[in-house]
C-alpha atoms as a PDB file:
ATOM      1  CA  UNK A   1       6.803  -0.747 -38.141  1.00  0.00           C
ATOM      2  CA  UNK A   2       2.550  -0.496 -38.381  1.00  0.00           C
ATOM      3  CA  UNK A   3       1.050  -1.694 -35.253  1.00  0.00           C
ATOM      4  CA  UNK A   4      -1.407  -4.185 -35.826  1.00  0.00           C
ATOM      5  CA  UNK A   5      -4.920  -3.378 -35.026  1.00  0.00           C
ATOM      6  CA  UNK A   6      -7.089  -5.174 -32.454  1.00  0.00           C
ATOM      7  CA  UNK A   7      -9.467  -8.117 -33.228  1.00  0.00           C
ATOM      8  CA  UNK A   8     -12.774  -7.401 -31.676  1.00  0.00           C
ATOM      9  CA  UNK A   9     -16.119  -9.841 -32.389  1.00  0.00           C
ATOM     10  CA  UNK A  10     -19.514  -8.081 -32.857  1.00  0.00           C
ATOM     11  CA  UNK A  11     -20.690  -8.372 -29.557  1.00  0.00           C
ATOM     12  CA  UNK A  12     -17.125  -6.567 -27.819  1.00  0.00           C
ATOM     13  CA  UNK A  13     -17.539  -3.957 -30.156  1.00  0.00           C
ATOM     14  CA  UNK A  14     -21.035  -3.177 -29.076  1.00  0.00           C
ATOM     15  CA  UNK A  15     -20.495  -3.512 -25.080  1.00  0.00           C
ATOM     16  CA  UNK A  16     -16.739  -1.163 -25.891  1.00  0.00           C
ATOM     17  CA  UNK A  17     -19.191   1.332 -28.168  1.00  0.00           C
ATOM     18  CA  UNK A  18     -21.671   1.818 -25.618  1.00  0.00           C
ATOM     19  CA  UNK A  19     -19.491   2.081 -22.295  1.00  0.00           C
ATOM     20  CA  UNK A  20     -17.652   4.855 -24.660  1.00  0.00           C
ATOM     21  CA  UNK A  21     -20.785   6.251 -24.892  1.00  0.00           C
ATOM     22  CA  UNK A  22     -21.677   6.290 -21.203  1.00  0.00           C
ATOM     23  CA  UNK A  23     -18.394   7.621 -20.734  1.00  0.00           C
ATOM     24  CA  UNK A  24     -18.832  10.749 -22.623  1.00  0.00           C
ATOM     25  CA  UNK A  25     -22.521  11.021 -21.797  1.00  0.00           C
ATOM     26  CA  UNK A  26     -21.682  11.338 -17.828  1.00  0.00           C
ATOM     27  CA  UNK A  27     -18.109  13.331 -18.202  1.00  0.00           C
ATOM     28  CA  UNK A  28     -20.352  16.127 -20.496  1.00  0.00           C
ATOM     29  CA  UNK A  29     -23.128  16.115 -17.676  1.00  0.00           C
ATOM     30  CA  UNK A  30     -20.097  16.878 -15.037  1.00  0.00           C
ATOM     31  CA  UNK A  31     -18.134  18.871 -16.953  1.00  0.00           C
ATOM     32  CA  UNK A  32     -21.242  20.736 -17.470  1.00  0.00           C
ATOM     33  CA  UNK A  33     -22.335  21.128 -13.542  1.00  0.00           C
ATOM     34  CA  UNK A  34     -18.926  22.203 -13.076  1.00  0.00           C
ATOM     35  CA  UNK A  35     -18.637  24.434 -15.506  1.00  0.00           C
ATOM     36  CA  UNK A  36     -22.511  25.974 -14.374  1.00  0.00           C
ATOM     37  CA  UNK A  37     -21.362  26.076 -10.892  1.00  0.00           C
ATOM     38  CA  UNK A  38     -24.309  23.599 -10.176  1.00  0.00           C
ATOM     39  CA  UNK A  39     -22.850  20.348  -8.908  1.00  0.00           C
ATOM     40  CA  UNK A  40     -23.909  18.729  -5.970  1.00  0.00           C
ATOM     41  CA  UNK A  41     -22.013  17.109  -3.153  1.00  0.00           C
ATOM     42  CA  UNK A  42     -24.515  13.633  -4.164  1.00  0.00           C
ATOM     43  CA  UNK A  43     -23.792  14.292  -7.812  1.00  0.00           C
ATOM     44  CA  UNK A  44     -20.062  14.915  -7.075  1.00  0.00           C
ATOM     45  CA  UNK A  45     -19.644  11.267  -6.271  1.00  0.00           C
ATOM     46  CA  UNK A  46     -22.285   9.942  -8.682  1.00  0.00           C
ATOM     47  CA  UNK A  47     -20.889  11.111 -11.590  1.00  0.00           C
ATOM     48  CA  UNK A  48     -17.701  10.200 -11.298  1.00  0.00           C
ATOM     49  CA  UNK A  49     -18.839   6.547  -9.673  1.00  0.00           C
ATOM     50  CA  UNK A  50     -20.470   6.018 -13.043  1.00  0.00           C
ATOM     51  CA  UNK A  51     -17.819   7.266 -15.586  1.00  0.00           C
ATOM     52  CA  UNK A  52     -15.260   4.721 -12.905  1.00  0.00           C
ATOM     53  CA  UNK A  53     -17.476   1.988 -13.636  1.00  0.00           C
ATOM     54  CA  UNK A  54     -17.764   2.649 -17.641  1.00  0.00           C
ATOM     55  CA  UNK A  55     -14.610   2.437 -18.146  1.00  0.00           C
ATOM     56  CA  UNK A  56     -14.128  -0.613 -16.236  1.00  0.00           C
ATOM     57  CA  UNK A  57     -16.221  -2.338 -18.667  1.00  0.00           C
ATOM     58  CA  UNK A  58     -14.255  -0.600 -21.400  1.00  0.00           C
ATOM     59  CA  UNK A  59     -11.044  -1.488 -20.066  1.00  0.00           C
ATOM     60  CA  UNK A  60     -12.312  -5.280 -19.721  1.00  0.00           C
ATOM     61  CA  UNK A  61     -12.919  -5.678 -23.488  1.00  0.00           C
ATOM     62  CA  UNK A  62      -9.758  -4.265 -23.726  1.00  0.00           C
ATOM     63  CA  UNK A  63      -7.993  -6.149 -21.869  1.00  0.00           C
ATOM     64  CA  UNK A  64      -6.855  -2.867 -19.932  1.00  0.00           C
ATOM     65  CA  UNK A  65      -6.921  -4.525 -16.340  1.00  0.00           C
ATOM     66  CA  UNK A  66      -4.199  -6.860 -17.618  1.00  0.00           C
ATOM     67  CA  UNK A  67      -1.929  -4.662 -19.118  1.00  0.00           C
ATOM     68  CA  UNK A  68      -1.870  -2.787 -15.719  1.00  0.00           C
ATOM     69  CA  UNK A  69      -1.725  -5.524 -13.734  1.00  0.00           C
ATOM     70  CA  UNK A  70       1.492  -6.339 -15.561  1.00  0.00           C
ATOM     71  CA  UNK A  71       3.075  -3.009 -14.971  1.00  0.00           C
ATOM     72  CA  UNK A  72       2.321  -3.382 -11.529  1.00  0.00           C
ATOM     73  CA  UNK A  73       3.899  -6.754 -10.833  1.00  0.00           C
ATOM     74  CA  UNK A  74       7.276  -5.233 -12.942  1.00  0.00           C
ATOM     75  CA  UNK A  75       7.225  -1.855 -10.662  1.00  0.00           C
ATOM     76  CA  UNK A  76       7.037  -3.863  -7.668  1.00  0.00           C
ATOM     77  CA  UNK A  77       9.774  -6.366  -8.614  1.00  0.00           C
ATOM     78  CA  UNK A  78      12.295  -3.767  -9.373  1.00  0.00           C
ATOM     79  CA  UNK A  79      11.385  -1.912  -6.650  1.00  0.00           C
ATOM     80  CA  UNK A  80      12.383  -4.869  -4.444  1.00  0.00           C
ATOM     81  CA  UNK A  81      15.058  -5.499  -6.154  1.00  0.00           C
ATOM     82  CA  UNK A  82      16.732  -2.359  -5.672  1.00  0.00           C
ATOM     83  CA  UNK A  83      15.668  -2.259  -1.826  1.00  0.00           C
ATOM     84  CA  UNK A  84      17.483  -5.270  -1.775  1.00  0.00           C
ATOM     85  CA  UNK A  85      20.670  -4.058  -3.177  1.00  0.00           C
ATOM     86  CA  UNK A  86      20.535  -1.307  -0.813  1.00  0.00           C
ATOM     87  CA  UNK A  87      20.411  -3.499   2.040  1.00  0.00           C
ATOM     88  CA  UNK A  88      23.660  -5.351   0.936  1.00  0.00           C
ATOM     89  CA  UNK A  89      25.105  -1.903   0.221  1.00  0.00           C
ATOM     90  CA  UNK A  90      23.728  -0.800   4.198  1.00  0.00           C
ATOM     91  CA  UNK A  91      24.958  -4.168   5.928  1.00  0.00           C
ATOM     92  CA  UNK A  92      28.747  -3.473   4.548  1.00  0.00           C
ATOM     93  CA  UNK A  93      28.713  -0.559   5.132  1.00  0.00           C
ATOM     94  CA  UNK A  94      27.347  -0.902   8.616  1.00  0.00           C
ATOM     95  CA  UNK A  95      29.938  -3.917   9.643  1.00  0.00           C
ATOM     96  CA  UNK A  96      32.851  -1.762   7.916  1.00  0.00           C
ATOM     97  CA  UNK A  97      32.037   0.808  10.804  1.00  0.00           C
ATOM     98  CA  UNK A  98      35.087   0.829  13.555  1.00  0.00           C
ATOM     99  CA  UNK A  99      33.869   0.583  17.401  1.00  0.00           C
ATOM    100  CA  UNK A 100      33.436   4.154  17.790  1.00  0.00           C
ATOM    101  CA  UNK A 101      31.252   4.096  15.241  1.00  0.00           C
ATOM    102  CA  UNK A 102      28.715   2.542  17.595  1.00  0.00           C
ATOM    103  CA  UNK A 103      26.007   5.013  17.608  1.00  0.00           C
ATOM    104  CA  UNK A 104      25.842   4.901  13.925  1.00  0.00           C
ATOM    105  CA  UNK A 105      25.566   1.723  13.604  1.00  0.00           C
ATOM    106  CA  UNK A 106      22.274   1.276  16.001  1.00  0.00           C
ATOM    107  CA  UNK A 107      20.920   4.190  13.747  1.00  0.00           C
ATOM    108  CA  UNK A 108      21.563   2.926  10.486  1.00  0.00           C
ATOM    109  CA  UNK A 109      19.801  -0.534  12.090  1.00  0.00           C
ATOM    110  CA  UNK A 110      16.593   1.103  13.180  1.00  0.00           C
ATOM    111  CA  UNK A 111      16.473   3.561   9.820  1.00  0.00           C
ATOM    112  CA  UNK A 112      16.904  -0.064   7.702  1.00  0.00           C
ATOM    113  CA  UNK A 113      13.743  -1.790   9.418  1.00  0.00           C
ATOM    114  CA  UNK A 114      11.989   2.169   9.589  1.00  0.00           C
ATOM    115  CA  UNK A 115      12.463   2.222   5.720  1.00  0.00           C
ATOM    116  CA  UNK A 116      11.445  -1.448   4.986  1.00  0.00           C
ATOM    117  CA  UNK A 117       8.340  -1.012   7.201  1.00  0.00           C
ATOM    118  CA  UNK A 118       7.406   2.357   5.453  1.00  0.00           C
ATOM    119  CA  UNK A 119       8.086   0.442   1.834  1.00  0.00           C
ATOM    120  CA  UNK A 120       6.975  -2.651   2.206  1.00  0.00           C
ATOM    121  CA  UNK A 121       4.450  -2.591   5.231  1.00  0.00           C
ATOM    122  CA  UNK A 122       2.067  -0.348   7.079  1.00  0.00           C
ATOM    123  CA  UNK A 123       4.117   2.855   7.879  1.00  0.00           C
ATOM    124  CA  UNK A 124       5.388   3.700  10.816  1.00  0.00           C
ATOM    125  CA  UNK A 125       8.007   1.989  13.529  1.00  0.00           C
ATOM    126  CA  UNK A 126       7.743   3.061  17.377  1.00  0.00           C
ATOM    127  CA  UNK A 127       9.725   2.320  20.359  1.00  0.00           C
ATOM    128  CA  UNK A 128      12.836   0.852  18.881  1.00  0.00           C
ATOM    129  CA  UNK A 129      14.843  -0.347  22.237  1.00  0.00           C
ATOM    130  CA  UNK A 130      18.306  -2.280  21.900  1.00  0.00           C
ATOM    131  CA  UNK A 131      18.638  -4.983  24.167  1.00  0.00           C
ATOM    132  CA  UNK A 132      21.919  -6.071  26.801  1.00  0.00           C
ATOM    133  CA  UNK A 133      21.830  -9.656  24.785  1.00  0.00           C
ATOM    134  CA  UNK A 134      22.135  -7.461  20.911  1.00  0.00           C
ATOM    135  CA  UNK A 135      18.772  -7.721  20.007  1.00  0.00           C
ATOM    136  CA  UNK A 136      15.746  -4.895  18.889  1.00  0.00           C
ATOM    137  CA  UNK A 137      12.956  -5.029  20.268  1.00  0.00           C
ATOM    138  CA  UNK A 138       9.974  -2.580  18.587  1.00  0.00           C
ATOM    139  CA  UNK A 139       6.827  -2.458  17.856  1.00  0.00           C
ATOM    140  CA  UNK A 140       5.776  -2.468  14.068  1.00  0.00           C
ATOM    141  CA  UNK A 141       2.740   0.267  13.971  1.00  0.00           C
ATOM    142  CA  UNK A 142      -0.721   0.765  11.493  1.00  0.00           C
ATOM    143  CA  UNK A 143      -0.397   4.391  10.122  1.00  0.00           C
ATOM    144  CA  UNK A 144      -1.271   4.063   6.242  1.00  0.00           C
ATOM    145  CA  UNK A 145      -3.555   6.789   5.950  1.00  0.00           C
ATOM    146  CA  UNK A 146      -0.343   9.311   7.267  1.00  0.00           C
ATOM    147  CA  UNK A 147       0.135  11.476   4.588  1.00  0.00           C
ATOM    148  CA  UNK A 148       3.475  14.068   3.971  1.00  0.00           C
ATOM    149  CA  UNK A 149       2.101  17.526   4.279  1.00  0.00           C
ATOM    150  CA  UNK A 150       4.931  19.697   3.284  1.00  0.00           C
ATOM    151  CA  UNK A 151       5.850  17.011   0.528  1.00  0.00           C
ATOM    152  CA  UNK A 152       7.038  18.717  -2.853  1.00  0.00           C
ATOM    153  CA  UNK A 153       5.409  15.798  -4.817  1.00  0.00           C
ATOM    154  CA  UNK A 154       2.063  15.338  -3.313  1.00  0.00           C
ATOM    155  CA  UNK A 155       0.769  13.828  -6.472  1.00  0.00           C
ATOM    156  CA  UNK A 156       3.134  11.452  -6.656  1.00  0.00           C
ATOM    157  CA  UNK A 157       2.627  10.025  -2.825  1.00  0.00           C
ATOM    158  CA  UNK A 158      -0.884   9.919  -3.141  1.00  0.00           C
ATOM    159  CA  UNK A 159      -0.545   7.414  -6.156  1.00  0.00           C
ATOM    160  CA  UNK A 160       2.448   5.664  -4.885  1.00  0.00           C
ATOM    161  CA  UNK A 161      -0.072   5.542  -1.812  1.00  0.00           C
ATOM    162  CA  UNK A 162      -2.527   3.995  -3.039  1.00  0.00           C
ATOM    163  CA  UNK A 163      -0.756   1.322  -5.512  1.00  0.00           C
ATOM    164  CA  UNK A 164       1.004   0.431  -2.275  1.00  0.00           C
ATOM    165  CA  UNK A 165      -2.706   0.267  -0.735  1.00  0.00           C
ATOM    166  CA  UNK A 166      -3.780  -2.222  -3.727  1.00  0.00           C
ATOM    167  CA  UNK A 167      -0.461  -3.867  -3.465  1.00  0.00           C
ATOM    168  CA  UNK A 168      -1.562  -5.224   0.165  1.00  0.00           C
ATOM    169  CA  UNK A 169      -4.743  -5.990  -0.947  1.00  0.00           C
ATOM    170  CA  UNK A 170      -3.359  -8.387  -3.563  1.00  0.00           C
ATOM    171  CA  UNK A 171      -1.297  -9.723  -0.920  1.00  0.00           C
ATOM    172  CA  UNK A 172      -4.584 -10.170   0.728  1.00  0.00           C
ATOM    173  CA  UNK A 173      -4.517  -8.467   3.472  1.00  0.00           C
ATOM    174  CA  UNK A 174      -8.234  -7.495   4.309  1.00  0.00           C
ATOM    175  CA  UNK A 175      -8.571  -3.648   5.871  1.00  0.00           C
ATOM    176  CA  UNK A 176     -11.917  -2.258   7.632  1.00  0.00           C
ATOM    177  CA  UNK A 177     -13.284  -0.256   4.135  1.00  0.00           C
ATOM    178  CA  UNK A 178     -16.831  -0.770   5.546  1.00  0.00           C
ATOM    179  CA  UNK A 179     -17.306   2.881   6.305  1.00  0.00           C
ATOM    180  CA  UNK A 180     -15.794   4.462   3.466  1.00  0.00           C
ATOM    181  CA  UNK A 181     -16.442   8.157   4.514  1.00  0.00           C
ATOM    182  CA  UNK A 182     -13.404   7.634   7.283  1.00  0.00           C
ATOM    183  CA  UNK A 183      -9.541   7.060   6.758  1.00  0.00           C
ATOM    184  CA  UNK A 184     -10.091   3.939   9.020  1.00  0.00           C
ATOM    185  CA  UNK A 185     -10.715   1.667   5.974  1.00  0.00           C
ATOM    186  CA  UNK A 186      -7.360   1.945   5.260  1.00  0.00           C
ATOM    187  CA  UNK A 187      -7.146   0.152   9.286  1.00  0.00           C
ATOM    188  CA  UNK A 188      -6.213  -3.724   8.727  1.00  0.00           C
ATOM    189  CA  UNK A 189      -8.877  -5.840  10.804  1.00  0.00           C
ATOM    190  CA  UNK A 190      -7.399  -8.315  13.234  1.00  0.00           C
ATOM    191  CA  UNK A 191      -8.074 -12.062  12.037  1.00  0.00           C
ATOM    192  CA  UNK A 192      -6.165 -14.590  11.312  1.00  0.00           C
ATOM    193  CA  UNK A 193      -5.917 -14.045   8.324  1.00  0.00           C
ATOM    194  CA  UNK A 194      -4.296 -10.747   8.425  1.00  0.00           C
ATOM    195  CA  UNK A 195      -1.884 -12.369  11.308  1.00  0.00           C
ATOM    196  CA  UNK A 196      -0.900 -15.458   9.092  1.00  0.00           C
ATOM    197  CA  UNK A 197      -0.076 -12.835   6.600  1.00  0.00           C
ATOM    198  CA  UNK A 198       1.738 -10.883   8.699  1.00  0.00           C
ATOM    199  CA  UNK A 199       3.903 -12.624  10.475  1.00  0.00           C
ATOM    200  CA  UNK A 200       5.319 -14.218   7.547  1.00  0.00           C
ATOM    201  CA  UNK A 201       6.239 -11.013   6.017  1.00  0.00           C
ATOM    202  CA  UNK A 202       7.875  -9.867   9.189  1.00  0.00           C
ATOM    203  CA  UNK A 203       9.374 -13.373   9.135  1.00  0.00           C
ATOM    204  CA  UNK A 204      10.481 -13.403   6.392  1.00  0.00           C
ATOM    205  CA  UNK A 205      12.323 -10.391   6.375  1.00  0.00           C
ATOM    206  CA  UNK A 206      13.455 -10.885   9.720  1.00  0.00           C
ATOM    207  CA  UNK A 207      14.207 -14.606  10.381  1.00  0.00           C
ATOM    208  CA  UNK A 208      14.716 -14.293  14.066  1.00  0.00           C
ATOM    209  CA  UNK A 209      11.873 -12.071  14.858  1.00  0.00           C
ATOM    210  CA  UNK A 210       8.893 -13.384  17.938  1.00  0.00           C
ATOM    211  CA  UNK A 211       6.206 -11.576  18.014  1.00  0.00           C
ATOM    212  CA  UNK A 212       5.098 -11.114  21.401  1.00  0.00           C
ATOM    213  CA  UNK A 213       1.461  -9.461  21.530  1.00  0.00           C
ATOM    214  CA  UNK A 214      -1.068  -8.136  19.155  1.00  0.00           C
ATOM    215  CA  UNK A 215      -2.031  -5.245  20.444  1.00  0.00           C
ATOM    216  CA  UNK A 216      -5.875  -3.773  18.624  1.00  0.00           C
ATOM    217  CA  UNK A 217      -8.943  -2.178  19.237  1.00  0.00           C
ATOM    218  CA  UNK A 218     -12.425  -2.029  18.484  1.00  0.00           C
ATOM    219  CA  UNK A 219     -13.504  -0.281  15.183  1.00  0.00           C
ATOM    220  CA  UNK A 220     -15.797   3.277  15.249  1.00  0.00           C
ATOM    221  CA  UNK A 221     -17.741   1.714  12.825  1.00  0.00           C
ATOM    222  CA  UNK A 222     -18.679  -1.256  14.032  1.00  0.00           C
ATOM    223  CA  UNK A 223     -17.968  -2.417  17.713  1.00  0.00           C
ATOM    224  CA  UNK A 224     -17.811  -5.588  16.949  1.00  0.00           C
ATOM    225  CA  UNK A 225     -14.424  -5.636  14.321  1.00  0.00           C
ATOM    226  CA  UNK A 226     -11.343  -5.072  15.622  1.00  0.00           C
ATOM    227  CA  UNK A 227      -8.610  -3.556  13.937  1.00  0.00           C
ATOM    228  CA  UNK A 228      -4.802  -3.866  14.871  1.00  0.00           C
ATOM    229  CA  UNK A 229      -2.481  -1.471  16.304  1.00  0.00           C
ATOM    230  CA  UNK A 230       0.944  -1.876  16.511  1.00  0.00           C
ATOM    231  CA  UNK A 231       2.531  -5.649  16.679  1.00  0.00           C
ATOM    232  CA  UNK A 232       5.030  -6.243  19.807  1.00  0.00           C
ATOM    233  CA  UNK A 233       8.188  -7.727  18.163  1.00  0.00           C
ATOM    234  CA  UNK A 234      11.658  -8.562  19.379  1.00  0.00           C
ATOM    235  CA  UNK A 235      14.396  -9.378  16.351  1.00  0.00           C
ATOM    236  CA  UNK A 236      17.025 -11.382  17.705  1.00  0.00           C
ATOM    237  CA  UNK A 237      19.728 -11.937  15.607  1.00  0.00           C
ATOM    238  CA  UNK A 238      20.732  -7.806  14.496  1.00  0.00           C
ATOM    239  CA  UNK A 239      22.277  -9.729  11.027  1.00  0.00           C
ATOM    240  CA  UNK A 240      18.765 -10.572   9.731  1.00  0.00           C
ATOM    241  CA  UNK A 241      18.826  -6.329   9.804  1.00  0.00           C
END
């Protein structure tokens, strides 16, 4: 079947002809520098700043932005959808488990919230405690920019990475990117935003979660933003697990 071509008025057809342009005109001058063994640490980020924001303009007349936007949104929803079916397939098999089976079943608990927090959140889980009345209590911990060092696929976690990164951001959570130069703009500020935002994702999750304290501190950058470190959370009822 011939694919049908694209409809594009005079004036899209001179901005798309002319960010194409741009395009090659600042990939030559870096290929170039590269090739010369002449390019600078300033020109290292100008360059490819430049050819980034040609090709946004490109991809906007092209309607680029949407198309990946869409792809996005289907990723994410059959990624959830299979976390979820690997919760049901966790939770029988956890409450199959006889009594001596006990130790298992407290590890299988704190590896299902690790792995949802890792997935779906900000990382890392610390201090997981079980409680006399059956309850976890744990706090939920800010580690994005953690990175696997001996991974055999560290292309592939560095984009996963960040599309989980933009994924948040779409959310709306709102991170300390000020000082771009340090991993802490990938730190979430504390406002309320973020914390209306974040407790109903723990909530939601985890129906019978309370958090208990917020616990942050002030930024490198700029002593006056404060940026959150771990949440202090206790989840009641070990089913919502």
């Amino acid at each position: 079947m011939e694919e049908k071509n694209i409809s594009l008025t005079e004036d899209q057809k001179e901005v798309l002809l002319k960010a194409l342009k741009d395009i090659h005109f600042a990939n030559s001058q870096l290929h170039k520098m590269v090739k010369k063994d002449v390019l600078t640490e300033e020109m290292s980020k100008t360059l490819p700043s430049l050819i980034e924001s040609y090709f946004s303009e490109a991809a906007a007349v092209l309607n680029y932005e949407s198309h990946l936007l869409k792809e996005k949104e289907k990723r994410y929803e059959e990624i959830r959808n299979a976390n979820q079916k690997i919760r049901e397939l966790e939770a029988k098999l956890g409450s199959d488990r006889p009594v001596d089976g006990l130790k298992e079943q407290l590890t299988y608990l704190k590896d299902t919230v690790y792995n949802w927090w890792a997935t779906e959140g900000f990382c890392h889980v610390n201090n997981e405690k079980f409680t006399a009345y059956g309850s976890l209590r744990l706090e939920f911990c800010f580690m994005l920019e953690s990175f696997k060092m001996l991974s055999k696929t560290p292309v592939t976690d560095k984009k996963d990475q960040a599309e989980h990164i933009q994924h948040l951001r779409n959310l709306g959570f709102e991170f300390a990117d000020f000082e771009k130069s340090r991993s802490e703009k990938l730190d979430l500020i504390d406002n309320q935003n973020n914390r209306t935002l974040l407790t109903g994702m723990l909530k939601e999750r985890f129906p019978s979660i309370e958090i208990h304290k917020w616990d942050n501190n002030c930024s490198f950058s700029d002593p006056d933003i404060f940026v959150i470190r771990h949440v202090d959370a206790t989840i009641y009822d070990l089913a919502d697990i």
